[in-house]
N, C-alpha and C. Protein backbone atom coordinates (compact mmCIF):
# COMPACT_ATOMS: atom_id res chain seq x y z
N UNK A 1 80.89 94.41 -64.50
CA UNK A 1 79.76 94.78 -63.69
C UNK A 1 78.45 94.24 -64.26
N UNK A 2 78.55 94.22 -65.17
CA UNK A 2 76.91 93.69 -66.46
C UNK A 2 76.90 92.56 -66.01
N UNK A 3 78.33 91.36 -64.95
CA UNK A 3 77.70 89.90 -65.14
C UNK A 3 77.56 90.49 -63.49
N UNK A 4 77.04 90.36 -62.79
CA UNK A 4 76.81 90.44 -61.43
C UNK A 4 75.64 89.88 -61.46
N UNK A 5 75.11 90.48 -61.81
CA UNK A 5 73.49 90.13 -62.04
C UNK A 5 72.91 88.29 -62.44
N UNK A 6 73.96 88.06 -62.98
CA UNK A 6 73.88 86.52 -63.61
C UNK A 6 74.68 86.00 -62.77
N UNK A 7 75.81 86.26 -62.07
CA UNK A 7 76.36 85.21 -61.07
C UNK A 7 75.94 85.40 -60.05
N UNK A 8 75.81 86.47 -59.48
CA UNK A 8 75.68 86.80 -58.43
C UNK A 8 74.30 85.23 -57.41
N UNK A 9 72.97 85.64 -58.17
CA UNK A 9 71.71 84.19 -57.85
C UNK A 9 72.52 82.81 -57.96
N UNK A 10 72.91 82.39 -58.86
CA UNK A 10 73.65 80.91 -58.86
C UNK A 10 74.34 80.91 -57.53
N UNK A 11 75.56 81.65 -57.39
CA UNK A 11 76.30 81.45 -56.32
C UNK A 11 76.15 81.76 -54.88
N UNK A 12 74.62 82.50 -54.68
CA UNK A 12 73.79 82.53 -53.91
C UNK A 12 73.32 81.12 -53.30
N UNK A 13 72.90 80.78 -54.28
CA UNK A 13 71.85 79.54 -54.27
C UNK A 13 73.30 78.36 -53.77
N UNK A 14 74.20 78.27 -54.54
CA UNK A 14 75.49 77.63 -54.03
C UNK A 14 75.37 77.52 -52.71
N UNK A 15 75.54 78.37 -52.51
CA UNK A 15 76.35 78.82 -50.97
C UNK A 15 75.16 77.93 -49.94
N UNK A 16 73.99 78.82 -49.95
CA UNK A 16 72.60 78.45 -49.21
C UNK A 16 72.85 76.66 -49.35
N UNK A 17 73.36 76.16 -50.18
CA UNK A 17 72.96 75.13 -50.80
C UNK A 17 73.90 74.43 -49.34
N UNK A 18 75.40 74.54 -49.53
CA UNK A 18 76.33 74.12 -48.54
C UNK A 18 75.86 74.37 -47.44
N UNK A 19 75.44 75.73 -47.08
CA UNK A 19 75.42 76.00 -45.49
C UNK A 19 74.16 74.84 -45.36
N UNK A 20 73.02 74.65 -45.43
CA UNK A 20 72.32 73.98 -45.53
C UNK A 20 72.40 72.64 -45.05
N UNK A 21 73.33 71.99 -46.28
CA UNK A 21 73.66 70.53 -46.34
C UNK A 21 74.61 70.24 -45.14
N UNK A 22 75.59 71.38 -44.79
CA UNK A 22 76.15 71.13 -43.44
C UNK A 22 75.43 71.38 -42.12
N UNK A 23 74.97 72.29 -42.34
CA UNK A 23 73.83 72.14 -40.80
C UNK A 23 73.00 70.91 -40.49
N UNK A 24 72.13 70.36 -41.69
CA UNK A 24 71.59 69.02 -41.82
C UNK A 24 72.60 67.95 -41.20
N UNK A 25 73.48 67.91 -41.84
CA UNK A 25 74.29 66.68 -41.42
C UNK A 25 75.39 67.11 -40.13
N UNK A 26 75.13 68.01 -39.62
CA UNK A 26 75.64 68.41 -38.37
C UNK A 26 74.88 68.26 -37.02
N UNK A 27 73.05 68.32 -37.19
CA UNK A 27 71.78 67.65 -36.89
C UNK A 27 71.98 66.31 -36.81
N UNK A 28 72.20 65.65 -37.86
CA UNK A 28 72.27 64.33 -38.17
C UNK A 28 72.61 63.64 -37.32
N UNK A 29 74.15 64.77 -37.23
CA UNK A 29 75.24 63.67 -36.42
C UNK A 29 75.35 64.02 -34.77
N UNK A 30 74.50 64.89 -34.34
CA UNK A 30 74.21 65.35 -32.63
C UNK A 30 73.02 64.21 -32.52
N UNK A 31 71.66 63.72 -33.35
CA UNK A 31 71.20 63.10 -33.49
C UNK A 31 71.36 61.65 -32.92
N UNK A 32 72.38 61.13 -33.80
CA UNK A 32 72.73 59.62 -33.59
C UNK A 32 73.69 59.95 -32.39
N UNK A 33 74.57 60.32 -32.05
CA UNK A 33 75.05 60.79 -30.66
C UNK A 33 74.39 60.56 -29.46
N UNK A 34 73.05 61.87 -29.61
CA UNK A 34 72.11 61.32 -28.70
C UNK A 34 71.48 60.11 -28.42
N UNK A 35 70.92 59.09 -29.42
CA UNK A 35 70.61 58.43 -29.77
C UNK A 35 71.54 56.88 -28.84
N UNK A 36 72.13 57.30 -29.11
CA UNK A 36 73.64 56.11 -28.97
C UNK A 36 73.84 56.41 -27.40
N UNK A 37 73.14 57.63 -27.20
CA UNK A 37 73.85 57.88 -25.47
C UNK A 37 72.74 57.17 -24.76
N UNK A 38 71.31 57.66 -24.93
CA UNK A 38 70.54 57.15 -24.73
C UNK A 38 70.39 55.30 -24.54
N UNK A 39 71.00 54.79 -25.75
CA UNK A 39 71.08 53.23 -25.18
C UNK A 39 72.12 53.35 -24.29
N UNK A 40 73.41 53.94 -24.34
CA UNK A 40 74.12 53.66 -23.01
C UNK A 40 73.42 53.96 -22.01
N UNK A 41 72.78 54.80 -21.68
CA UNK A 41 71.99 55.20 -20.29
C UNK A 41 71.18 54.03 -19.97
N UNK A 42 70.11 53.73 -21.12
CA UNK A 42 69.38 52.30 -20.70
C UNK A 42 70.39 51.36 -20.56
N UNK A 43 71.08 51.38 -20.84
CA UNK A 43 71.63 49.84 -20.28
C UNK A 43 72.24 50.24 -18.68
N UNK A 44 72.95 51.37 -18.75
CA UNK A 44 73.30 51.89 -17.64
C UNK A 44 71.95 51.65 -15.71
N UNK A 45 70.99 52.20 -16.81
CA UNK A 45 69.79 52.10 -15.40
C UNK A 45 69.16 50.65 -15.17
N UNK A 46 69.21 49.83 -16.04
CA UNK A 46 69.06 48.83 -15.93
C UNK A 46 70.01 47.97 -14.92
N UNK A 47 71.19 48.15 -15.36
CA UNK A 47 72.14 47.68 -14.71
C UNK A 47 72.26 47.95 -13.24
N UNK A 48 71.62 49.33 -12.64
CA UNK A 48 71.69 49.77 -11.37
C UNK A 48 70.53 49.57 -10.59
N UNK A 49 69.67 49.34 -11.35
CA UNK A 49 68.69 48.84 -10.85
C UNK A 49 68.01 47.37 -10.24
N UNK A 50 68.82 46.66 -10.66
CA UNK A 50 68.88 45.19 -10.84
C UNK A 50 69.01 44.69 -9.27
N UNK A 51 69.91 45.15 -8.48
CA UNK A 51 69.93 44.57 -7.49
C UNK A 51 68.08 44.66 -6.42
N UNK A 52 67.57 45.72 -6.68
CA UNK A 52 66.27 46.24 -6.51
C UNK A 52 65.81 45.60 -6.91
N UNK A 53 65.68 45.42 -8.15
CA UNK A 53 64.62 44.66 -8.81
C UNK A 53 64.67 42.63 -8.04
N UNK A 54 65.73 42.58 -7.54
CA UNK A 54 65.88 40.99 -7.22
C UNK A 54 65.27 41.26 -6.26
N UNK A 55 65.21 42.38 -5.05
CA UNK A 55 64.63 42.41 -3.72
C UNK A 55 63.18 42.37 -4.13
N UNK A 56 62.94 43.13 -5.53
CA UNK A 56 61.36 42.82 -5.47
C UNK A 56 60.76 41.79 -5.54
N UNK A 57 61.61 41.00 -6.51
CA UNK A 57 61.23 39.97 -7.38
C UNK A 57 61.54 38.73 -6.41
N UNK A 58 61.79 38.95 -5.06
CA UNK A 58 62.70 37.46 -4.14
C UNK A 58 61.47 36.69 -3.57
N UNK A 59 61.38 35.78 -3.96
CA UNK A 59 60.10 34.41 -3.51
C UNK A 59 60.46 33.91 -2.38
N UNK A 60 61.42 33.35 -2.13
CA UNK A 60 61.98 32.56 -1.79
C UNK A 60 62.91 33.06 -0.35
N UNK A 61 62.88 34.24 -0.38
CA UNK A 61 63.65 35.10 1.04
C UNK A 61 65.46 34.92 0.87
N UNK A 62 65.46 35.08 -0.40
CA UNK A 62 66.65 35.23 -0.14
C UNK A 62 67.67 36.16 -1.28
N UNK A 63 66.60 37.12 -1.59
CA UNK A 63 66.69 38.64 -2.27
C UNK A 63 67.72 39.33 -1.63
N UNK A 64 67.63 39.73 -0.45
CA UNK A 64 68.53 40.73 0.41
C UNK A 64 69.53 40.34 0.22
N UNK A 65 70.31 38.84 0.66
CA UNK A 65 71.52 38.60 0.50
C UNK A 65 72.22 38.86 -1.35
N UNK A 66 71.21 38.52 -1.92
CA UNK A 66 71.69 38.49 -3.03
C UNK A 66 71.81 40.01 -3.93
N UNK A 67 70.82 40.80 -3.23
CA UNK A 67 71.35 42.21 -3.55
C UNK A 67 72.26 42.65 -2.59
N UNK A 68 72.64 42.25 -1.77
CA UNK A 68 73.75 43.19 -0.87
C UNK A 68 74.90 42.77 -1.75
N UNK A 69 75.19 40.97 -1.88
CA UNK A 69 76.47 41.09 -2.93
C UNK A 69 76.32 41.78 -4.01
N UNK A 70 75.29 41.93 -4.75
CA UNK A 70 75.52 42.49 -6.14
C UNK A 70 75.68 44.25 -6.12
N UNK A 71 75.46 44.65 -4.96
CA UNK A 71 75.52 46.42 -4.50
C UNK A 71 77.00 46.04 -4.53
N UNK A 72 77.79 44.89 -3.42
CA UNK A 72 78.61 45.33 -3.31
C UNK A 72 79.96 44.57 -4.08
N UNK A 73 79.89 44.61 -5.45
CA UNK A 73 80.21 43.59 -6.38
C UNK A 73 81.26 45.19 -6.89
N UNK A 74 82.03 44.59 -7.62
CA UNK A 74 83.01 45.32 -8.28
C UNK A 74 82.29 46.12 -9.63
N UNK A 75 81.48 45.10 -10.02
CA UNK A 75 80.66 45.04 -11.21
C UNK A 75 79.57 46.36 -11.45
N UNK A 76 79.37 46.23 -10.18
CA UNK A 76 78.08 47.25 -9.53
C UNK A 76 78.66 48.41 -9.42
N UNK A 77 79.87 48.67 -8.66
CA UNK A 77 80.55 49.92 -8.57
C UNK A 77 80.89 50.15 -9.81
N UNK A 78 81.45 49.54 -10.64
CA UNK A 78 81.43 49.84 -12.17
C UNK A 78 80.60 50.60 -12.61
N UNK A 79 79.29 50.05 -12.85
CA UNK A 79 78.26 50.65 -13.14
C UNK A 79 77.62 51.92 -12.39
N UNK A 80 77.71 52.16 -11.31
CA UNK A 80 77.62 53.35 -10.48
C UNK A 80 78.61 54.21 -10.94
N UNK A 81 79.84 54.04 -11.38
CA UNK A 81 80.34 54.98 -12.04
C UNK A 81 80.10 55.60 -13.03
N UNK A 82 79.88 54.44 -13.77
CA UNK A 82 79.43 54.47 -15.14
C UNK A 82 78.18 55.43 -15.36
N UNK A 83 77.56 55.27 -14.38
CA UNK A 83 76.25 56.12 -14.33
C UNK A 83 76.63 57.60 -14.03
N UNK A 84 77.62 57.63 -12.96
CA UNK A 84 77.90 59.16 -12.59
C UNK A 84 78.62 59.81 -14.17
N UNK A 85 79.07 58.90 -14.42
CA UNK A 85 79.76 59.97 -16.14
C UNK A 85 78.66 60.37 -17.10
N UNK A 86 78.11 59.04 -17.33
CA UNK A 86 76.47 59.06 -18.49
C UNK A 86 75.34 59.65 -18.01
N UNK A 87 74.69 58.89 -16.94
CA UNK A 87 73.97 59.45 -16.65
C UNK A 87 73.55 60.78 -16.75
N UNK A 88 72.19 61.08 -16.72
CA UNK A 88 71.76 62.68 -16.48
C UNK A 88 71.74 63.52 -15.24
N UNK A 89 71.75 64.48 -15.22
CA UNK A 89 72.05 65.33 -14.02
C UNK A 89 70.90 64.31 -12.82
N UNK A 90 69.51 64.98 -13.62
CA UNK A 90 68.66 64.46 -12.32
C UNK A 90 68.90 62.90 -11.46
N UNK A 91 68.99 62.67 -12.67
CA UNK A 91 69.10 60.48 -12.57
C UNK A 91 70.70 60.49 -11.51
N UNK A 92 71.37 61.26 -11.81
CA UNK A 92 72.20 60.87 -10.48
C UNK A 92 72.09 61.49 -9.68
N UNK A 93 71.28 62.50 -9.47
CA UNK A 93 71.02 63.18 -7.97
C UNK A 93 70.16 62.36 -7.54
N UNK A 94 69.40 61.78 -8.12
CA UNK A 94 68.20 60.79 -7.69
C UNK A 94 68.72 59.42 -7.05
N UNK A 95 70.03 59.12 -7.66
CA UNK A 95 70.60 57.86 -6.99
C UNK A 95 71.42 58.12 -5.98
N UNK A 96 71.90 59.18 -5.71
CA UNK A 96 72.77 59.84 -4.93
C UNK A 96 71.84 59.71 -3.69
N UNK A 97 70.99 60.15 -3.92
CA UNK A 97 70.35 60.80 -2.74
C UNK A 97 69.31 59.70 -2.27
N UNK A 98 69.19 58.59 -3.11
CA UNK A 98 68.49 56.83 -2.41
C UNK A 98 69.70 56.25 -2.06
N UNK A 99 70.89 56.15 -2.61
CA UNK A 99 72.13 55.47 -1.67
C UNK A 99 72.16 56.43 -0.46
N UNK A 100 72.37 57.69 -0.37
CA UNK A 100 73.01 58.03 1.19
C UNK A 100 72.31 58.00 1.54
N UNK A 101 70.56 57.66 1.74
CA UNK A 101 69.58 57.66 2.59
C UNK A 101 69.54 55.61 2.81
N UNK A 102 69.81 55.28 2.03
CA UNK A 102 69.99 53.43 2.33
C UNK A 102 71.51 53.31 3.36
N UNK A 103 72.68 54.47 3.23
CA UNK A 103 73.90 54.13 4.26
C UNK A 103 73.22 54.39 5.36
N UNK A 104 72.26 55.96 5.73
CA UNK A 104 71.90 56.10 6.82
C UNK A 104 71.19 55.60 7.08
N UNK A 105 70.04 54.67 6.89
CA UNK A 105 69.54 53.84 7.30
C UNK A 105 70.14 52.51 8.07
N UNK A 106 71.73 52.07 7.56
CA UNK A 106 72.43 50.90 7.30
C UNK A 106 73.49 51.33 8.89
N UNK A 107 73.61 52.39 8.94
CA UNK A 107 74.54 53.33 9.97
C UNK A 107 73.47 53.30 11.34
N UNK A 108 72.31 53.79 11.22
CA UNK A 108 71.83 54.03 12.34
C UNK A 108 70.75 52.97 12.48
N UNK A 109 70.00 52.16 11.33
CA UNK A 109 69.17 51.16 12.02
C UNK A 109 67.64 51.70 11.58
N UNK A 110 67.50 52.91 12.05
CA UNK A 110 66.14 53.62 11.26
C UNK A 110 65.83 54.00 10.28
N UNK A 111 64.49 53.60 10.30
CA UNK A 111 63.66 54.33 8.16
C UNK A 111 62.87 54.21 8.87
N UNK A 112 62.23 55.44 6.96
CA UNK A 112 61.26 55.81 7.37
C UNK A 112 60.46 55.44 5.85
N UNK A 113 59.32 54.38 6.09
CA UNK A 113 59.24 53.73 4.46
C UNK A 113 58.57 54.67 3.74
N UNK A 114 58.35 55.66 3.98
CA UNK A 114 57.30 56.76 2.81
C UNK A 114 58.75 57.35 2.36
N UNK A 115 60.08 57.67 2.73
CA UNK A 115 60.79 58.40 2.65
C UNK A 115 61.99 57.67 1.87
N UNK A 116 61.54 56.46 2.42
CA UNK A 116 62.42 55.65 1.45
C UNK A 116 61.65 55.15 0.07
N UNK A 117 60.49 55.16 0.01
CA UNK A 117 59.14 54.87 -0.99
C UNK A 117 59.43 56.16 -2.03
N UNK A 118 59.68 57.36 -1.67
CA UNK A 118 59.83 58.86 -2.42
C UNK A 118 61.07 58.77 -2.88
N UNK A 119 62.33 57.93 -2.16
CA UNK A 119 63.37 58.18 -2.91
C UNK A 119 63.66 57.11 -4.15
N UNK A 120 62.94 55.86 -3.50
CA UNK A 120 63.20 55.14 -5.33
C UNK A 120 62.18 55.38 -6.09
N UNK A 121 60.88 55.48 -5.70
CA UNK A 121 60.12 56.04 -6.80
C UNK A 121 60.46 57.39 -7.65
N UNK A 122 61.41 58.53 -6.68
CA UNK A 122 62.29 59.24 -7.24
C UNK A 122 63.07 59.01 -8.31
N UNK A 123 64.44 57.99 -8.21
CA UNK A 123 65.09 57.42 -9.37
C UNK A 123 64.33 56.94 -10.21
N UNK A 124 63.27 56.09 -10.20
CA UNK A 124 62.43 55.83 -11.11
C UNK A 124 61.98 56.64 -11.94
N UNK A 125 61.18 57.30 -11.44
CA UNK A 125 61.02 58.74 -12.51
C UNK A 125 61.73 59.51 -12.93
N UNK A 126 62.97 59.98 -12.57
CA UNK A 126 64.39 60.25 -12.75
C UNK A 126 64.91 59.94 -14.30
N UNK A 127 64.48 58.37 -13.80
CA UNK A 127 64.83 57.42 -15.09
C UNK A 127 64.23 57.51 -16.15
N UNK A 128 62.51 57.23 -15.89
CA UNK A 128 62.01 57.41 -17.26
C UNK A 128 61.85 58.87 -17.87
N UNK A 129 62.02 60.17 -17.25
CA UNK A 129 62.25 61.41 -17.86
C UNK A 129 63.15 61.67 -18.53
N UNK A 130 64.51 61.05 -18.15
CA UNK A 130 65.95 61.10 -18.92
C UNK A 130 65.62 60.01 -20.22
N UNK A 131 64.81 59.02 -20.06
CA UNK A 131 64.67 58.18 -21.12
C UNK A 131 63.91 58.63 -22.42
N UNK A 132 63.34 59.99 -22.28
CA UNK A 132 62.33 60.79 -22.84
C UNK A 132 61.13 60.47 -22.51
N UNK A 133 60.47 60.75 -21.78
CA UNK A 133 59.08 60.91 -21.17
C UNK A 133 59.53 62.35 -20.29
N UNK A 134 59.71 63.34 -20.79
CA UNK A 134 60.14 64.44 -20.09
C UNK A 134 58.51 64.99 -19.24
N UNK A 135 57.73 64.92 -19.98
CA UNK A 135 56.62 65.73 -20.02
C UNK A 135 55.78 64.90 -18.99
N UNK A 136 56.25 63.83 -18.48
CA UNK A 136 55.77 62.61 -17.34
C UNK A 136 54.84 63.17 -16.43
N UNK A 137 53.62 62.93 -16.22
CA UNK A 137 52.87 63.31 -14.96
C UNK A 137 53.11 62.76 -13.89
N UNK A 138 53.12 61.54 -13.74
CA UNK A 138 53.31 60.82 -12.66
C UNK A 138 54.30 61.44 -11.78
N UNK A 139 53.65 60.85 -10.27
CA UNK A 139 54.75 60.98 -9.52
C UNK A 139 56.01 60.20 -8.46
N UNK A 140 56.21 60.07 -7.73
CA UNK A 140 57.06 58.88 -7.49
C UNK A 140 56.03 57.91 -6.99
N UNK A 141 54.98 58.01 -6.16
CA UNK A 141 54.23 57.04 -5.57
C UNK A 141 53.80 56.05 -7.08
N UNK A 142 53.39 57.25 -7.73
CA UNK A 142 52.65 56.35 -9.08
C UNK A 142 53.61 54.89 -10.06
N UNK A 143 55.27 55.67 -9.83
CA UNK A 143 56.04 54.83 -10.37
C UNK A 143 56.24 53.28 -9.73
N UNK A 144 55.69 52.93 -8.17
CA UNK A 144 55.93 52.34 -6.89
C UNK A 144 54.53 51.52 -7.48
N UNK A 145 53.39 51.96 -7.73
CA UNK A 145 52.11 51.38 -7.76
C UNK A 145 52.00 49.51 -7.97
N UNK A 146 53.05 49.27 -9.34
CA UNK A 146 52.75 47.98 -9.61
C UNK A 146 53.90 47.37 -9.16
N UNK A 147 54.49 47.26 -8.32
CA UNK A 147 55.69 46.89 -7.42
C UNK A 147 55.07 46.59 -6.13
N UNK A 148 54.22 47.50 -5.00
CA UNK A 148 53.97 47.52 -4.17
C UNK A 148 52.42 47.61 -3.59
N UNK A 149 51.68 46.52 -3.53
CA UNK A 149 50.48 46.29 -3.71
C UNK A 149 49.67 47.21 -2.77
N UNK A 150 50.35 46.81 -1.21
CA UNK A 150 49.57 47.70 -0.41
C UNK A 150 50.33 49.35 0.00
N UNK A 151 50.54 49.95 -1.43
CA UNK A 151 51.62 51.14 -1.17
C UNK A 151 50.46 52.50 -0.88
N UNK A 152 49.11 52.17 -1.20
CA UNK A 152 48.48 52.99 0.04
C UNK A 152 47.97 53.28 1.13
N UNK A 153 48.14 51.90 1.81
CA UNK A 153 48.05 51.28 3.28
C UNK A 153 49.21 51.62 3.92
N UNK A 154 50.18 51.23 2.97
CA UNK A 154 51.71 52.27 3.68
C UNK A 154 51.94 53.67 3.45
N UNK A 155 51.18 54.11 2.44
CA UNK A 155 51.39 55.93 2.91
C UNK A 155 50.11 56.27 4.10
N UNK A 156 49.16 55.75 3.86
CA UNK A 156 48.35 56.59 5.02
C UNK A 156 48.71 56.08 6.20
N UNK A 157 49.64 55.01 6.63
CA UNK A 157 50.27 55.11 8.10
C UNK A 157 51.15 55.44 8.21
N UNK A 158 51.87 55.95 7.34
CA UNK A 158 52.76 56.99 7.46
C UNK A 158 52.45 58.11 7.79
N UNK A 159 51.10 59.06 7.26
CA UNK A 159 50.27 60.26 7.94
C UNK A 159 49.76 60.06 9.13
């Protein structure tokens, strides 16, 4: 009973010492995890985005064709999958919900460009919040701004 007193602090301090060093490196390793998911996701949104980005980027008028094959490329569905597993909750409700509004558009012939303007500027922001910019002010118009020159000539005729 007289040594309690003397082991008892050391093997205190032990213990604290382990639990410690394993929580740290249990941090560590959710850390690089995240970390590692995160570049899959960027490469992921990049990749889904691309066909968009050619419609923006088309000089020459001949963007559309070349994003319709690449939407409808094996490659692309790949990656649309790929996104529904990785991806973040919002970021695929956000793409979810700009594809079935691009079928119904594709089905019936009508849009409506503020509505289609809200849904990719949607994924967009989608995107960069999952990328960490959680705390993002912007809103979808704002994400649209340097893409679409006269994008407030097209919302106020839309009102």
């Amino acid at each position: 009973m007289e040594y309690l007193p003397i082991i008892v602090p050391p093997l205190l301090m032990l213990l604290g010492g382990i639990i410690t060093w394993i929580i740290k490196s249990r941090v560590e390793e959710l850390r690089a995890v995240e970390t590692k998911l995160r570049e899959d996701r960027r490469k992921i949104y990049v990749e889904i985005l691309d066909p968009f980005i050619i419609l923006f980027s088309d000089i020459q008028g001949q963007g559309p064709d070349k994003a319709v094959m690449k939407l409808q490329s094996y490659e692309y569905r790949k990656t649309s999958l790929e996104l529904n597993l990785f991806g973040s909750d919002n970021v695929v409700r956000a793409y979810n919900n700009f594809m079935s509004y691009t079928y119904e558009i594709e089905s019936s012939g009508k849009s409506d460009t503020e509505k289609m303007m809200r849904l990719w500027g949607g994924l967009l922001l989608a995107i960069r919040k999952s990328l960490g910019n959680k705390k993002s002010e912007l809103n979808e118009f704002d994400m649209l701004r340097a893409m679409i020159k006269d994008i407030d000539t097209i919302l106020q005729k839309g009102s």
